[in-house]
PDB file of N, CA and C in Angstrom:
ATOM      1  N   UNK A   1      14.970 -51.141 -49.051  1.00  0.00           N
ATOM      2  CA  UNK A   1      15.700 -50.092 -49.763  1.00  0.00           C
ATOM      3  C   UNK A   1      16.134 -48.989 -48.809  1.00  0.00           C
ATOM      4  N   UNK A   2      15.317 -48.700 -47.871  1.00  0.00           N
ATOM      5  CA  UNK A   2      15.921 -48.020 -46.828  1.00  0.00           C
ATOM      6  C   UNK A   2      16.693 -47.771 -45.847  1.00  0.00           C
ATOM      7  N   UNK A   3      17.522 -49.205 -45.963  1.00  0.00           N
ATOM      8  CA  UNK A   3      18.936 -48.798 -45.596  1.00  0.00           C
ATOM      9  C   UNK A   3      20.075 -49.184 -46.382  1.00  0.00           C
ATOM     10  N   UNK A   4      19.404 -49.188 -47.463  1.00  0.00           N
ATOM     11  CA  UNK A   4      20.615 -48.502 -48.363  1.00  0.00           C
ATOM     12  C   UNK A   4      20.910 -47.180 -48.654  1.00  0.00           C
ATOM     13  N   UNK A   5      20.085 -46.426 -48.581  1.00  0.00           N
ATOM     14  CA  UNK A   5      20.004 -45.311 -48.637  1.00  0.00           C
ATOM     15  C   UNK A   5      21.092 -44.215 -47.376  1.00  0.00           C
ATOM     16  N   UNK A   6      21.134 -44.158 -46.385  1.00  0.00           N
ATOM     17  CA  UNK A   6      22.605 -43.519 -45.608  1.00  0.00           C
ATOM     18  C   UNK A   6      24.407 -43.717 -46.417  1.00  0.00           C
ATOM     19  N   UNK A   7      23.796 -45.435 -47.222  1.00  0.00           N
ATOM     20  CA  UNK A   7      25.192 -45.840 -47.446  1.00  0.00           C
ATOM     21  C   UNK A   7      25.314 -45.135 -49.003  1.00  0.00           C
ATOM     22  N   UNK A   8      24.501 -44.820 -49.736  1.00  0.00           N
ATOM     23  CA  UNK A   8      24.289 -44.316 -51.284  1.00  0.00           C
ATOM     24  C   UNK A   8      24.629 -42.597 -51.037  1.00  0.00           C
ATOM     25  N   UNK A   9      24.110 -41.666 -49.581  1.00  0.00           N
ATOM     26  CA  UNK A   9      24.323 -40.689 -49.654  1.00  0.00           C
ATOM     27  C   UNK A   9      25.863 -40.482 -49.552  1.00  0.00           C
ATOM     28  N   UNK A  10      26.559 -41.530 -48.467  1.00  0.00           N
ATOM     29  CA  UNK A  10      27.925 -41.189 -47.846  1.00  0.00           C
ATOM     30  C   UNK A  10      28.821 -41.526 -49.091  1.00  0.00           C
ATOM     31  N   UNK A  11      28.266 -42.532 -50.463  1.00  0.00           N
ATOM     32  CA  UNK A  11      29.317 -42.998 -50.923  1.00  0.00           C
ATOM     33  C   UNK A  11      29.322 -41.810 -52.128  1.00  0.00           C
ATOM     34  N   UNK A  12      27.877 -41.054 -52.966  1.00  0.00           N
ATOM     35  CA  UNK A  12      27.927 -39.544 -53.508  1.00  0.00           C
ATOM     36  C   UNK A  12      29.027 -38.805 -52.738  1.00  0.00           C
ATOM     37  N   UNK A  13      28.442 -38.591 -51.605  1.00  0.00           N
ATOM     38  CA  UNK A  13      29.612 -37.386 -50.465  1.00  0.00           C
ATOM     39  C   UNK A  13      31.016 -37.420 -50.462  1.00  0.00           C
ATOM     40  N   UNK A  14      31.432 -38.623 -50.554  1.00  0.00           N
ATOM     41  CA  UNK A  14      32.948 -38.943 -50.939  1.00  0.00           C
ATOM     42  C   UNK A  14      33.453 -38.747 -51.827  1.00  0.00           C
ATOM     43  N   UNK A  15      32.586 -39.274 -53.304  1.00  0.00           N
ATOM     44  CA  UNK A  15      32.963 -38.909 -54.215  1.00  0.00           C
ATOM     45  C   UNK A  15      33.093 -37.925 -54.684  1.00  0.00           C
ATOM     46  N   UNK A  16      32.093 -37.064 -54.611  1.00  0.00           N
ATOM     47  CA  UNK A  16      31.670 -35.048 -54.646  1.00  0.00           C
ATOM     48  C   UNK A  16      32.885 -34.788 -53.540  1.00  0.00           C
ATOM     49  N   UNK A  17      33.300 -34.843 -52.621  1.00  0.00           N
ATOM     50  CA  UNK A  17      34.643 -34.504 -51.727  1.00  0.00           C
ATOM     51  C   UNK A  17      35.601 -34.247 -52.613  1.00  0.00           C
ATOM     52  N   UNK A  18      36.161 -35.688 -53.014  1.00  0.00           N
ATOM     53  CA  UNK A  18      37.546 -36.039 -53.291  1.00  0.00           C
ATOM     54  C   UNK A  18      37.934 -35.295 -55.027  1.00  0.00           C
ATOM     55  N   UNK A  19      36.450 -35.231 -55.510  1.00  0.00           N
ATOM     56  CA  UNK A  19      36.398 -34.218 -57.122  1.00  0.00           C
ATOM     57  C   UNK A  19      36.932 -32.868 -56.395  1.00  0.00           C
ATOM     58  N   UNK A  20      35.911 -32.558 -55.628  1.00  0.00           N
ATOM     59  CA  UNK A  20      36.312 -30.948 -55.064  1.00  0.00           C
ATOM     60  C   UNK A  20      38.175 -30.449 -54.805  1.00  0.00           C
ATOM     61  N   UNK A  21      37.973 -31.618 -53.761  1.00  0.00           N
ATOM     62  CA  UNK A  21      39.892 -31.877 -53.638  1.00  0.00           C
ATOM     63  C   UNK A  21      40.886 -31.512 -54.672  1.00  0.00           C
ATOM     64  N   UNK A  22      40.615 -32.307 -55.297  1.00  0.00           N
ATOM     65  CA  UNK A  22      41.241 -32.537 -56.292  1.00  0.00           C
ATOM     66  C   UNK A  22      41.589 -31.227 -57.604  1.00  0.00           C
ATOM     67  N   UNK A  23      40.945 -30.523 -57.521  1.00  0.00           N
ATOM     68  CA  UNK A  23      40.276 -29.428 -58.233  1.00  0.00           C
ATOM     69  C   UNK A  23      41.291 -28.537 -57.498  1.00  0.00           C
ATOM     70  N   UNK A  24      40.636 -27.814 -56.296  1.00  0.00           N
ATOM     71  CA  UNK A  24      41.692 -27.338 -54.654  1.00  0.00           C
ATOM     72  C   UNK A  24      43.146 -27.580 -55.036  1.00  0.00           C
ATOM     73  N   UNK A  25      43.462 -28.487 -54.919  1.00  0.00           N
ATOM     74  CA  UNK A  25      44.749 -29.321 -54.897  1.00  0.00           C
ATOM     75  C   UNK A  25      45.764 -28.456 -56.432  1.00  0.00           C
ATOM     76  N   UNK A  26      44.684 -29.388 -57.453  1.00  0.00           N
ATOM     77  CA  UNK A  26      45.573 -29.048 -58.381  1.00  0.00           C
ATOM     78  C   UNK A  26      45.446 -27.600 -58.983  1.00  0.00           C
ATOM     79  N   UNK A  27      44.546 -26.327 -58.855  1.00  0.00           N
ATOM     80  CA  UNK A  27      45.013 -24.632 -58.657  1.00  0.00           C
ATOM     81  C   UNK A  27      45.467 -24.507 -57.964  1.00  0.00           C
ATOM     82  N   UNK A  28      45.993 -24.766 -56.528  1.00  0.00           N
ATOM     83  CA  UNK A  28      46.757 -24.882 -55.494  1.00  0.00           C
ATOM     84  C   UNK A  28      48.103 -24.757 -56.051  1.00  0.00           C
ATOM     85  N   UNK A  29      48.352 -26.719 -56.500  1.00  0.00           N
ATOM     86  CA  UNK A  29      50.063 -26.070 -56.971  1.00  0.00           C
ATOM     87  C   UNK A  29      50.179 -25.968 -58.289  1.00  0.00           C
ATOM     88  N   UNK A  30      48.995 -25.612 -59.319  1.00  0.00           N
ATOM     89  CA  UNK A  30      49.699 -24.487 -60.410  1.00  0.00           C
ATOM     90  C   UNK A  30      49.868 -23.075 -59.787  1.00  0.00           C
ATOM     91  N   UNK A  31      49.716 -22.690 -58.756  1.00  0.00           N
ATOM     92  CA  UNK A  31      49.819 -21.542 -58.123  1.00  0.00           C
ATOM     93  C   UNK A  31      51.456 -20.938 -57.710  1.00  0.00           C
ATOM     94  N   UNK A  32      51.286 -22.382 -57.159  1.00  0.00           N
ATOM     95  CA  UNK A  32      52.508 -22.686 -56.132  1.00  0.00           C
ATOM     96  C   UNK A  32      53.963 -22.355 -57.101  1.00  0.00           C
ATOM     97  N   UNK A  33      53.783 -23.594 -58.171  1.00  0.00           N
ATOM     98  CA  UNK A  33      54.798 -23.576 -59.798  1.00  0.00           C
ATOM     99  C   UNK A  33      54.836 -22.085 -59.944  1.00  0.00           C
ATOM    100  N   UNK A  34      53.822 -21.458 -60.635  1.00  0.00           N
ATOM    101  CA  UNK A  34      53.745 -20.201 -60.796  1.00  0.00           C
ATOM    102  C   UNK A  34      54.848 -19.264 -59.769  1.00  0.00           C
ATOM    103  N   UNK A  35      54.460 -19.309 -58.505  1.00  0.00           N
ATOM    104  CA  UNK A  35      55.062 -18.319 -57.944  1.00  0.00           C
ATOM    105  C   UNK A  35      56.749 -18.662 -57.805  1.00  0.00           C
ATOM    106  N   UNK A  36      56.927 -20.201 -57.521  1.00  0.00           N
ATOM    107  CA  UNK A  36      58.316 -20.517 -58.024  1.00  0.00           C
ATOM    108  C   UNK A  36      59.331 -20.253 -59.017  1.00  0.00           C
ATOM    109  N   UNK A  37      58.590 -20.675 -60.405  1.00  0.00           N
ATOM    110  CA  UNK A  37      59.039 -19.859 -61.307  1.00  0.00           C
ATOM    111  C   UNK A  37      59.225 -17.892 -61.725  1.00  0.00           C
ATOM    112  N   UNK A  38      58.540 -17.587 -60.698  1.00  0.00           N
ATOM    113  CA  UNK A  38      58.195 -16.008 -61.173  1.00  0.00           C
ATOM    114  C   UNK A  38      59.935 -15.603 -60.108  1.00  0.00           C
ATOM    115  N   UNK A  39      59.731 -15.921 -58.827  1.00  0.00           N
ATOM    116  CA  UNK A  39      60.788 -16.098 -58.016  1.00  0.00           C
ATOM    117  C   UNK A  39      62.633 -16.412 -58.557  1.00  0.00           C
ATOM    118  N   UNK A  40      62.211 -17.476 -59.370  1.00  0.00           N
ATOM    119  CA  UNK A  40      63.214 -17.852 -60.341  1.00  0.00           C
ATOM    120  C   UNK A  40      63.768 -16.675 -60.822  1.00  0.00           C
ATOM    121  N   UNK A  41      63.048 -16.595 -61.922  1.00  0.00           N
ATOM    122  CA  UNK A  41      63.467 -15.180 -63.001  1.00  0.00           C
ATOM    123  C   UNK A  41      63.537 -13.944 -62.063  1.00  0.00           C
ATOM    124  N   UNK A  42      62.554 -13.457 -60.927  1.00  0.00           N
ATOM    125  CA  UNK A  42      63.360 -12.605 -60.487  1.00  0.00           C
ATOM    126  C   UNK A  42      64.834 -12.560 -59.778  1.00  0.00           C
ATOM    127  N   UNK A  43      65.380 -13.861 -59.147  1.00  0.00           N
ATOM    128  CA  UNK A  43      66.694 -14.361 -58.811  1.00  0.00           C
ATOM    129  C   UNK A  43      67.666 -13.547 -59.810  1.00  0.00           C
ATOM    130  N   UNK A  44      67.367 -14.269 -61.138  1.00  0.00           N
ATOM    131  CA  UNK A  44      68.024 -14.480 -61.865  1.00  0.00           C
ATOM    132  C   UNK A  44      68.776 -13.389 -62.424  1.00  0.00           C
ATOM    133  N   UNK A  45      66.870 -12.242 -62.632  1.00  0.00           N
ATOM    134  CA  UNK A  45      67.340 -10.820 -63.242  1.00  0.00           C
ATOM    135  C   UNK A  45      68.072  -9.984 -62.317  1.00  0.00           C
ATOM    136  N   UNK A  46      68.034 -10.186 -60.959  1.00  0.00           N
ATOM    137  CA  UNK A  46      68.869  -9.279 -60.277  1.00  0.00           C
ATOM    138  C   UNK A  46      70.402  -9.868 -59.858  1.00  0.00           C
ATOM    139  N   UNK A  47      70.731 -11.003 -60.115  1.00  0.00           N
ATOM    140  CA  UNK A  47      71.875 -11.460 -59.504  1.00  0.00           C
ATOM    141  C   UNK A  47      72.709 -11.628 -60.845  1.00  0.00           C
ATOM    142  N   UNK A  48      72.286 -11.855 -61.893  1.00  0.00           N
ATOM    143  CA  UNK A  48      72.739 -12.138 -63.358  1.00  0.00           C
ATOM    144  C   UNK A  48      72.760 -11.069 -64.502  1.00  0.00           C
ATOM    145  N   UNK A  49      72.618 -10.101 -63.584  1.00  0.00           N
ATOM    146  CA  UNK A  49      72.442  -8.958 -64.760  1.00  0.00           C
ATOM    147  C   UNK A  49      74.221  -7.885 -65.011  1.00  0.00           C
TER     148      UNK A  49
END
């Protein structure tokens, strides 16, 4: 059983990684959208008014 054990921690670690990522990632670009759109409407209100 004991060397399964390095391969059971690394394959948790990856998985706990790629959740974290993923998480990162996607507030990342609702952030990103966000500031695009805010950018937008300010375009809009000063060139369209």
């Amino acid at each position: 059983m004991d060397t399964y054990l390095p391969y059971l921690v690394l394959l948790v670690s990856i998985i706990v990684g790629v959740i974290i990522v993923k998480k990162a990632v996607g507030c990342l670009l609702k952030t990103v959208l966000l500031l695009i759109v805010v950018a937008l409407l300010a375009a809009y209100y000063f060139y369209c008014r």
